[in-house]
N, C-alpha and C. Protein backbone atom coordinates (compact mmCIF):
# COMPACT_ATOMS: atom_id res chain seq x y z
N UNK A 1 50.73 6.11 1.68
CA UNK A 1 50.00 6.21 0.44
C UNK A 1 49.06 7.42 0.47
N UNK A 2 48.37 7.68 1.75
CA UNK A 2 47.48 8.90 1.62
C UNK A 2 48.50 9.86 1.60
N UNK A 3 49.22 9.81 2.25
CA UNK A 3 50.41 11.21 2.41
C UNK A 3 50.43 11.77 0.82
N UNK A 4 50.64 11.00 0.24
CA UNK A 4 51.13 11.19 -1.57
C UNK A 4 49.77 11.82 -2.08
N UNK A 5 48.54 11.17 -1.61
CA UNK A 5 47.72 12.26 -1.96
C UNK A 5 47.17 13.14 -2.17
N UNK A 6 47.72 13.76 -0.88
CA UNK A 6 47.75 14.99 -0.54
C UNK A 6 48.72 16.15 -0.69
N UNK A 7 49.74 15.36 -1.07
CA UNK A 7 50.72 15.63 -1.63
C UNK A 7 50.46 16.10 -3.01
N UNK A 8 49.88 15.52 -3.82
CA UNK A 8 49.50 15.59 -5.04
C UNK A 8 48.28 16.62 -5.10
N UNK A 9 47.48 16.14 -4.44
CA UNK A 9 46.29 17.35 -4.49
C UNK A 9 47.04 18.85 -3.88
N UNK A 10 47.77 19.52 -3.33
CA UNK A 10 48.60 20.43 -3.03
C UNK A 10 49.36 20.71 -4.07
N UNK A 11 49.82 19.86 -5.15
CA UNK A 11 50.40 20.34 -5.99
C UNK A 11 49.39 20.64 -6.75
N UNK A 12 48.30 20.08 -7.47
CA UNK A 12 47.52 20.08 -8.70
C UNK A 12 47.34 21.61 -7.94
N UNK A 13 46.76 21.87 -6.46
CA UNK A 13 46.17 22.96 -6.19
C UNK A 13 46.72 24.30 -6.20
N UNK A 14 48.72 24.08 -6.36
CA UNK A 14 49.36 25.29 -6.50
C UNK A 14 48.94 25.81 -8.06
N UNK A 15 49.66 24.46 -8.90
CA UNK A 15 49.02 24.51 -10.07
C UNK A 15 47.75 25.89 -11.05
N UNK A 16 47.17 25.10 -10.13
CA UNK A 16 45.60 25.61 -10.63
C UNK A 16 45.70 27.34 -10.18
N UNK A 17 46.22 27.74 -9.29
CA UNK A 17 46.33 28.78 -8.45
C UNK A 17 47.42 29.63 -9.26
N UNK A 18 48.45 29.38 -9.68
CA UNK A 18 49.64 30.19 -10.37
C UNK A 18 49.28 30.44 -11.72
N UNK A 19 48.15 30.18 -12.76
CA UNK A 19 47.50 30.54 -13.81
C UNK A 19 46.56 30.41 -13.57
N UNK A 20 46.09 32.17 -14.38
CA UNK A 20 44.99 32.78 -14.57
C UNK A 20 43.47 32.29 -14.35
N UNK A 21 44.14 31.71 -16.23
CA UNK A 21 42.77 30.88 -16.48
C UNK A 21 42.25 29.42 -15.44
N UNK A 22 43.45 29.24 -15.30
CA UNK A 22 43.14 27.77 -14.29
C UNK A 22 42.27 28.29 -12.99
N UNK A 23 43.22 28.98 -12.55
CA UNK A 23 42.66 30.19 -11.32
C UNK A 23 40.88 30.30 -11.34
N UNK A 24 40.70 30.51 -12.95
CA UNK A 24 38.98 31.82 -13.01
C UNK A 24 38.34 29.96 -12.56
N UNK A 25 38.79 29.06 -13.97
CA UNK A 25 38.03 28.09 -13.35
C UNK A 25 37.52 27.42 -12.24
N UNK A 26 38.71 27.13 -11.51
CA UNK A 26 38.21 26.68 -9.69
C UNK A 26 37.40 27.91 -8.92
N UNK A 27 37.45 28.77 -9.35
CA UNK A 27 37.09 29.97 -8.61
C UNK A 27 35.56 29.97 -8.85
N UNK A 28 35.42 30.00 -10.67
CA UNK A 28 34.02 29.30 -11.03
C UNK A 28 33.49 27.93 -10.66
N UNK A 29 34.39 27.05 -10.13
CA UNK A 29 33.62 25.80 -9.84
C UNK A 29 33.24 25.71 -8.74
N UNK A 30 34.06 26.45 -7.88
CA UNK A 30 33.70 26.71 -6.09
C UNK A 30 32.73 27.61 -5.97
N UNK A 31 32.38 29.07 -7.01
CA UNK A 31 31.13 29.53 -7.06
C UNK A 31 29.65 28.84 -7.22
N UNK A 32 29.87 27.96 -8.19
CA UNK A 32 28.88 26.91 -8.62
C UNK A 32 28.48 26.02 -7.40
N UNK A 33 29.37 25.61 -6.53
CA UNK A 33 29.15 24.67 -5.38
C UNK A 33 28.80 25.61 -4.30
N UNK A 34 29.42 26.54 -3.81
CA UNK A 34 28.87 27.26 -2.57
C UNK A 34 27.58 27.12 -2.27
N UNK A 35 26.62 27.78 -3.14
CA UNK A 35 25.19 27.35 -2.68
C UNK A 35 24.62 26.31 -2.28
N UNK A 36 25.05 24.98 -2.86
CA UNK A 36 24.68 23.47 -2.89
C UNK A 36 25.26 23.58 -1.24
N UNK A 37 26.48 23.76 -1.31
CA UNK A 37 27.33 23.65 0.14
C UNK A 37 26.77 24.37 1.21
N UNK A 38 26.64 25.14 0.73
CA UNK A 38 25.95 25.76 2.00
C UNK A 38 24.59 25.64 2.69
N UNK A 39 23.91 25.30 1.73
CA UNK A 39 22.32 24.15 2.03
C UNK A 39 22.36 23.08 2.80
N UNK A 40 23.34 22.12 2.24
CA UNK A 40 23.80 20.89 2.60
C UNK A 40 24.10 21.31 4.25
N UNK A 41 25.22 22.32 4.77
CA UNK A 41 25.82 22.20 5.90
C UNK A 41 24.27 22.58 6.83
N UNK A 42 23.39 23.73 5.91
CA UNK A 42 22.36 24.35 6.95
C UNK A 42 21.49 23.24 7.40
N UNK A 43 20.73 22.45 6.12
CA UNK A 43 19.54 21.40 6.44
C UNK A 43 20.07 20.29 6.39
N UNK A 44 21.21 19.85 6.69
CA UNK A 44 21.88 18.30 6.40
C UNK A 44 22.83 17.85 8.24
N UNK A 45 23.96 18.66 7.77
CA UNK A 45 25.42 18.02 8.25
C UNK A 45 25.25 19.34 9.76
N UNK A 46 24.28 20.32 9.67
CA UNK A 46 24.30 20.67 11.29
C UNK A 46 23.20 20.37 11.87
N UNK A 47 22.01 20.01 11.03
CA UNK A 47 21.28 19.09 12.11
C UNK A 47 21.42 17.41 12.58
N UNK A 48 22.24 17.12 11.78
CA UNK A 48 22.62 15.96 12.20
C UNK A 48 23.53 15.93 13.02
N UNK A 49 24.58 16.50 13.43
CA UNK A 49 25.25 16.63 14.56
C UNK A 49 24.56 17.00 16.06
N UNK A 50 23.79 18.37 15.77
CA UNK A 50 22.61 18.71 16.52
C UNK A 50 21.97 17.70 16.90
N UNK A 51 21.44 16.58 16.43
CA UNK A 51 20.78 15.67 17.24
C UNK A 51 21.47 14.71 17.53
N UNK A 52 22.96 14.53 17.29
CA UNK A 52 24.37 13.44 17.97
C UNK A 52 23.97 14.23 18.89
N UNK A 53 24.02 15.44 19.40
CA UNK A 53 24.49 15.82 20.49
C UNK A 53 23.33 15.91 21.70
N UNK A 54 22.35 16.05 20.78
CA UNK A 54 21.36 16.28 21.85
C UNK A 54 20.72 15.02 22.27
N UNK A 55 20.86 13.71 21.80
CA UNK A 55 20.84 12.48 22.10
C UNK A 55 21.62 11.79 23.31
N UNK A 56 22.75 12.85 23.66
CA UNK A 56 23.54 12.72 24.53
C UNK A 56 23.34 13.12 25.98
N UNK A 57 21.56 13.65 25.96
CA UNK A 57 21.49 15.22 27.04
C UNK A 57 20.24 15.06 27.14
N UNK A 58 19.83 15.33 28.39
CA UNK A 58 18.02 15.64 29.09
C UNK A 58 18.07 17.24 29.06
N UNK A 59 17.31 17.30 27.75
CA UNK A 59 16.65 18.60 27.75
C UNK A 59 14.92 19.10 27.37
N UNK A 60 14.56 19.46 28.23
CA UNK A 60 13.15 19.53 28.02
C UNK A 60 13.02 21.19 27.42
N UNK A 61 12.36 21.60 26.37
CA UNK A 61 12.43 22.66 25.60
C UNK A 61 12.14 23.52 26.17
N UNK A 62 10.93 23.46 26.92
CA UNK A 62 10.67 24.91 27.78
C UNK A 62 10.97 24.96 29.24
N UNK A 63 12.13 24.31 29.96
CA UNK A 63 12.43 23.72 30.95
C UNK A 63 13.88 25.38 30.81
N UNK A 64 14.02 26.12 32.56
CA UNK A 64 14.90 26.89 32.52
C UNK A 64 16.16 25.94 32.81
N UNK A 65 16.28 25.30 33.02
CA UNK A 65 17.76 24.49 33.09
C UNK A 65 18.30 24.75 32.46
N UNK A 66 17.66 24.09 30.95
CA UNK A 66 18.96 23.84 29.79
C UNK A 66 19.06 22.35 30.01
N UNK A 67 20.28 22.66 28.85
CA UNK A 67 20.78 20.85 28.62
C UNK A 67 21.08 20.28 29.56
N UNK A 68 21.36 18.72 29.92
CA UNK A 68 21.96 18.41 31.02
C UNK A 68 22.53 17.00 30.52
N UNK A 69 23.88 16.86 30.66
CA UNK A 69 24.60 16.16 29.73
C UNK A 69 24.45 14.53 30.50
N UNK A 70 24.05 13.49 30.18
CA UNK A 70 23.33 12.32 30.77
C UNK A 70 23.85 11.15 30.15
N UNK A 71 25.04 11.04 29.37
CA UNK A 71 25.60 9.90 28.40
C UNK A 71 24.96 9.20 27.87
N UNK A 72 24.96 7.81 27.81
CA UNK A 72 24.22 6.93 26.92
C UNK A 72 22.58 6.73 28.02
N UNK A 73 22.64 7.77 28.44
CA UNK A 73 20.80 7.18 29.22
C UNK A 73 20.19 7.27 28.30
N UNK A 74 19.79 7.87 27.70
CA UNK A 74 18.94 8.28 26.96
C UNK A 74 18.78 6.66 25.94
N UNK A 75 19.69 6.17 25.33
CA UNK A 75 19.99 4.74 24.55
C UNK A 75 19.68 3.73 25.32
N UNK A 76 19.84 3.56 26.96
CA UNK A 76 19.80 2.69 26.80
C UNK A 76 18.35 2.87 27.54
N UNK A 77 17.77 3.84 28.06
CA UNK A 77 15.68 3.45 28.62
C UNK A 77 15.56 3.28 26.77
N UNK A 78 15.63 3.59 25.42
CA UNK A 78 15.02 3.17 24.54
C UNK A 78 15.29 1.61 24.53
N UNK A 79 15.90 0.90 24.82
CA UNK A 79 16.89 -0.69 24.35
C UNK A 79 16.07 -1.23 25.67
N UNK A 80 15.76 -0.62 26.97
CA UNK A 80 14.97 -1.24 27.59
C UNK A 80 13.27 -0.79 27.63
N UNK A 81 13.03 -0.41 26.44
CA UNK A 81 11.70 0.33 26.74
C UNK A 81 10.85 -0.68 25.71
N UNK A 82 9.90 -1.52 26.22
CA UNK A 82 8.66 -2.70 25.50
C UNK A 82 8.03 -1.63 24.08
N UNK A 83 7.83 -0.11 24.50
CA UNK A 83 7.39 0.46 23.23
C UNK A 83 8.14 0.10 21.76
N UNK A 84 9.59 0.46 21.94
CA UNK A 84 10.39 1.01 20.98
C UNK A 84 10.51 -0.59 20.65
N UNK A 85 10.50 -1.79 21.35
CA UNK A 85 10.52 -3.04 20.35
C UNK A 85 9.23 -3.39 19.91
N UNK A 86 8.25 -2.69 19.95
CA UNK A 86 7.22 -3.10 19.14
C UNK A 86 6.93 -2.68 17.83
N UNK A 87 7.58 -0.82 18.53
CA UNK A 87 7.24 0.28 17.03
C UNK A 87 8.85 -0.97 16.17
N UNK A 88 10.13 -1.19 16.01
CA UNK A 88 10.63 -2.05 15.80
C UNK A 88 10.15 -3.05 15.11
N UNK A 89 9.32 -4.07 15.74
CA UNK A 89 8.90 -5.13 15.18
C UNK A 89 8.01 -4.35 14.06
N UNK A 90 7.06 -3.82 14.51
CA UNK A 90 5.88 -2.83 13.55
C UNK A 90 6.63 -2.71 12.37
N UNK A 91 7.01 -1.60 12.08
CA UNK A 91 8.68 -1.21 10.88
C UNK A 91 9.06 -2.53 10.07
N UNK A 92 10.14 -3.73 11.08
CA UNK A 92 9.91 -4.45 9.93
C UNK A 92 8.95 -5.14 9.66
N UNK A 93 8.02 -5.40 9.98
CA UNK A 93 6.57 -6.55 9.18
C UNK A 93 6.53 -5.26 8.24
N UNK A 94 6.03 -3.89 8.29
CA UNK A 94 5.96 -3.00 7.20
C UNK A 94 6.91 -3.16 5.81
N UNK A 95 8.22 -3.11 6.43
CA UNK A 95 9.19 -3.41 5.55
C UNK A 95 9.39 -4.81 4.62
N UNK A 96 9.03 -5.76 5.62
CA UNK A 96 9.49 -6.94 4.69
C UNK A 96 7.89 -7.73 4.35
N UNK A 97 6.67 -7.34 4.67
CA UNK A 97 5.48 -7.97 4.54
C UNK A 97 4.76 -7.07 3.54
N UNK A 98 4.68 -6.29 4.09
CA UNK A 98 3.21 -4.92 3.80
C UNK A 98 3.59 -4.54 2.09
N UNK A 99 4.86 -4.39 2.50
CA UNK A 99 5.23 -3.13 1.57
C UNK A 99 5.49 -4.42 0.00
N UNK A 100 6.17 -5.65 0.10
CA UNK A 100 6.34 -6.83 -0.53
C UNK A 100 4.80 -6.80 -1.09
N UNK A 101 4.19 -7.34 -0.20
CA UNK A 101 2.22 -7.65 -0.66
C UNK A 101 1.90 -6.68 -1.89
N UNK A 102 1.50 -5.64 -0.91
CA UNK A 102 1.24 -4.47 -2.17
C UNK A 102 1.98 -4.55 -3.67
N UNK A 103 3.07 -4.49 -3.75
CA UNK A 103 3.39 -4.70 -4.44
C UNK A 103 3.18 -5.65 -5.42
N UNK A 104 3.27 -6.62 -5.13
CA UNK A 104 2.61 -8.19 -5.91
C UNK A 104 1.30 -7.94 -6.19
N UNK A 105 0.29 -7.41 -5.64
CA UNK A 105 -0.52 -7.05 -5.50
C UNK A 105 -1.42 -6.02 -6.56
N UNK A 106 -0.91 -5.06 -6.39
CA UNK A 106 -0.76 -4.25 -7.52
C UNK A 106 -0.23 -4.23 -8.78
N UNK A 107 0.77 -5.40 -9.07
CA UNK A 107 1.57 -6.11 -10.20
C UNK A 107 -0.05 -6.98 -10.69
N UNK A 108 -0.49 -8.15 -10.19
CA UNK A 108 -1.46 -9.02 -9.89
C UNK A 108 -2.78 -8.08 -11.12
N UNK A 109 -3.05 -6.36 -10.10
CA UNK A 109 -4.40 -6.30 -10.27
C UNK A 109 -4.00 -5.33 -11.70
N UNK A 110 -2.71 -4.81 -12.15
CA UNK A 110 -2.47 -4.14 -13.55
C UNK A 110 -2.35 -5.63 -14.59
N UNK A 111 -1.56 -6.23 -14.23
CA UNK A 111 -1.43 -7.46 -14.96
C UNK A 111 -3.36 -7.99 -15.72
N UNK A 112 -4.02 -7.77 -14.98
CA UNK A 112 -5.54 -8.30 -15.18
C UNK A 112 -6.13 -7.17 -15.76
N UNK A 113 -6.05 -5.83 -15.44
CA UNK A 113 -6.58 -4.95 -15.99
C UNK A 113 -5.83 -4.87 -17.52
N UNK A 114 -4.35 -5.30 -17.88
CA UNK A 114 -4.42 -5.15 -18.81
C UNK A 114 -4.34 -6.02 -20.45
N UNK A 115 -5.08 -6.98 -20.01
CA UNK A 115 -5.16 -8.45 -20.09
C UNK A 115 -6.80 -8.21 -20.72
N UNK A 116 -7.12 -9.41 -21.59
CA UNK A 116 -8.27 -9.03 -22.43
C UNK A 116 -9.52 -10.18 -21.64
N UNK A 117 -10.35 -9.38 -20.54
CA UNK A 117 -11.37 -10.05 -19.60
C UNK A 117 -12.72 -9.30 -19.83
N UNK A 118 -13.37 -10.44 -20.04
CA UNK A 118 -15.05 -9.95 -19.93
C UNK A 118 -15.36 -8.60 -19.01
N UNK A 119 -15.97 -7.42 -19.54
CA UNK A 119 -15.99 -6.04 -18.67
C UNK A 119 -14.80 -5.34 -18.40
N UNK A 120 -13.78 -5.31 -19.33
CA UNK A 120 -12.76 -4.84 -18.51
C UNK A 120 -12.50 -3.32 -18.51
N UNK A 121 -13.38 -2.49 -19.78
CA UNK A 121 -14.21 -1.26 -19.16
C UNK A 121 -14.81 -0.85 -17.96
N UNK A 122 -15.25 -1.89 -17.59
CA UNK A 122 -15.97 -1.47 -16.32
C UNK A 122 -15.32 -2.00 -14.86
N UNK A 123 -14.40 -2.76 -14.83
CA UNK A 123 -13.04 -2.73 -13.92
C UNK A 123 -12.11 -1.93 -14.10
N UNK A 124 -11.88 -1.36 -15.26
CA UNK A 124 -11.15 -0.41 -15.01
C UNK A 124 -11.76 1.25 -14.63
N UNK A 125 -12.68 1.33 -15.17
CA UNK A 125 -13.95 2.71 -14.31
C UNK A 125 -14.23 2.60 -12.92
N UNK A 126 -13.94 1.12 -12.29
CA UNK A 126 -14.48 0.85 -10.79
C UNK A 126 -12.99 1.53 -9.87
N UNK A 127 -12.12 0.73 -10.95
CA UNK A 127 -10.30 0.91 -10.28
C UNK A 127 -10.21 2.27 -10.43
N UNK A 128 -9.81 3.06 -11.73
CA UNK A 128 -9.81 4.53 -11.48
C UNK A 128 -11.34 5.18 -10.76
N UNK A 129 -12.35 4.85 -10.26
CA UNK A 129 -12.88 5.71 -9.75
C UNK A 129 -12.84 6.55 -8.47
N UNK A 130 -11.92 6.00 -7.28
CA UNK A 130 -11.16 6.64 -6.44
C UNK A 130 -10.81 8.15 -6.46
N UNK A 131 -9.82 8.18 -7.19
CA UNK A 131 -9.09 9.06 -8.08
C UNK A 131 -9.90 10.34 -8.81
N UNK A 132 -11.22 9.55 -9.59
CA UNK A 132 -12.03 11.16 -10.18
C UNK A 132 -13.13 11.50 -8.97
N UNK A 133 -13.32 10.55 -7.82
CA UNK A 133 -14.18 11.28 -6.74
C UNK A 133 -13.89 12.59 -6.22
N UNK A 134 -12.49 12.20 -5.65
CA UNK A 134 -12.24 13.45 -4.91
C UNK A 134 -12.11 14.42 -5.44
N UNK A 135 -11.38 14.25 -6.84
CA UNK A 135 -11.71 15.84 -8.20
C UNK A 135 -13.17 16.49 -8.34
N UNK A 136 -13.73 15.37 -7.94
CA UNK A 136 -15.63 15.50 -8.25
C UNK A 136 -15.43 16.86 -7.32
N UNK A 137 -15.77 16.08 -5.70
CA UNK A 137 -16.04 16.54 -4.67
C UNK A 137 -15.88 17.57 -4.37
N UNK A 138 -14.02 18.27 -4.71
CA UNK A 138 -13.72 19.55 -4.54
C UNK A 138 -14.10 20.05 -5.32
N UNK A 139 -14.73 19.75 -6.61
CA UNK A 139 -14.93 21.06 -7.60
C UNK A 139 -16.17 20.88 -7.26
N UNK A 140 -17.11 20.33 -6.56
CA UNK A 140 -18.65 20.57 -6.05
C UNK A 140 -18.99 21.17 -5.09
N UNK A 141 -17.59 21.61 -4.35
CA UNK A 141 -18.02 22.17 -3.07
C UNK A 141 -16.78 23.60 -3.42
N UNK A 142 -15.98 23.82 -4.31
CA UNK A 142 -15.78 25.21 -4.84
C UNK A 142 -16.82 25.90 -5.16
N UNK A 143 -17.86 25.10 -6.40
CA UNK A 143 -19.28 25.24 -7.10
C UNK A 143 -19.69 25.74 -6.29
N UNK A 144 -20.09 25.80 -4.95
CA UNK A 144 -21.29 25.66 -4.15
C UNK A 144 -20.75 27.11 -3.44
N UNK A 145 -18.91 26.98 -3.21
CA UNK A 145 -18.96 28.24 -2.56
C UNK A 145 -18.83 29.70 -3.44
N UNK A 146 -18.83 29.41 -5.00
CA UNK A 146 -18.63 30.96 -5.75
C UNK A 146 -20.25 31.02 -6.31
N UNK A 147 -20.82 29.97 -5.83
CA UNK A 147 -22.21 30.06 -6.45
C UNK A 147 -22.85 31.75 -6.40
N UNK A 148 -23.47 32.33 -7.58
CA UNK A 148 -23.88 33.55 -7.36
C UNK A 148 -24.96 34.15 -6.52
N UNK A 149 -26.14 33.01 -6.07
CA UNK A 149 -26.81 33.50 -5.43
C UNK A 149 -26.33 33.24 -3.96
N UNK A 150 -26.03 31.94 -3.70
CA UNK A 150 -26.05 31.99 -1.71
C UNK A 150 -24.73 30.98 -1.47
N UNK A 151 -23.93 31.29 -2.26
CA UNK A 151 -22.49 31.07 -2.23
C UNK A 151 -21.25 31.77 -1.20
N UNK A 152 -20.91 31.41 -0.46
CA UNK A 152 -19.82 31.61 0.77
C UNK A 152 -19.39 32.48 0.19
N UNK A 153 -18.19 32.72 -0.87
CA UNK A 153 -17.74 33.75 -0.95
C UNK A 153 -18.64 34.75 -1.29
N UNK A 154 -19.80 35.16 -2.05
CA UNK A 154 -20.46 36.28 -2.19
C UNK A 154 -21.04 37.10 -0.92
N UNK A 155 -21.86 35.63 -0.17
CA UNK A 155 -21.75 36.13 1.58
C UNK A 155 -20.67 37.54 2.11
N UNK A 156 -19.70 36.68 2.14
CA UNK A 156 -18.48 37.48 2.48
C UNK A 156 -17.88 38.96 1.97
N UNK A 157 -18.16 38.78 0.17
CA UNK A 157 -17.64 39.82 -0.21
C UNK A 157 -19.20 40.99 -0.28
N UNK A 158 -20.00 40.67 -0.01
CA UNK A 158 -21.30 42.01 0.47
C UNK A 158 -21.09 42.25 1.93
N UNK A 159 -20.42 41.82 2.79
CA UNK A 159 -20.27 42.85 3.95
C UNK A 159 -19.76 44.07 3.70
């Protein structure tokens, strides 16, 4: 059954190839993809092989050796190592606790904010106030450094 497919895709592909116009098109559609493709192979599909392989090997980066090809050691000190089942356990409580909570959580505290409660001006000024501090802060301490009399940058630009 795959045979026929390929079979078929070889034909559509003579096809496409023995006229012109069919021709400009694939030619334009493989132009259109090259770039995507070629991204993909640089930041995708060769560093991921790159680290199949180097998963396979004791190599210390600034070490003159080089690689040194070590099979599954490397897999199995992680499978016996007390760290890597904790960071493990850690991950999922994150995954199936933390990340669940918040959520409900934040459902919980919009649900109330937008719900008709005694002050709810002023729970909602307490909730967004996070958010306009740090806008405060940096534009108080830009303020402070273009200030004209004893402002950092003026410092700087009279040397």
């Amino acid at each position: 059954m795959q045979a026929q497919g390929k079979v078929g895709f070889l034909k559509q592909l003579k096809h496409y190839l023995k006229r012109p116009l069919l021709r400009q098109d694939l030619m334009a559609g493989v132009t259109y993809l090259l770039p995507s493709a070629v991204v993909l192979l640089a930041f995708v599909i060769v560093p991921v092989v790159m680290a199949l392989v180097l998963s396979f090997s004791k190599w210390e980066l600034l070490s003159v050796e080089g690689r040194k090809f070590i099979g599954l050691g490397n897999y199995t000190f992680l499978l016996t190592n007390k760290e890597f089942w904790n960071t493990i356990k850690n991950t999922i409580y994150f995954g199936a606790v933390k990340i669940p909570a918040d959520i409900i959580l934040s459902l919980l505290v919009a649900m109330l904010l937008n719900g008709s409660i005694r002050g709810l001006s002023f729970y909602r000024t307490i909730y967004f106030l996070p958010v306009i501090t740090s806008t405060v802060a940096v534009s108080a301490v830009w303020r402070y450094m273009y200030d004209p009399n004893f402002g950092f940058a003026n410092v700087v630009l009279k040397w």
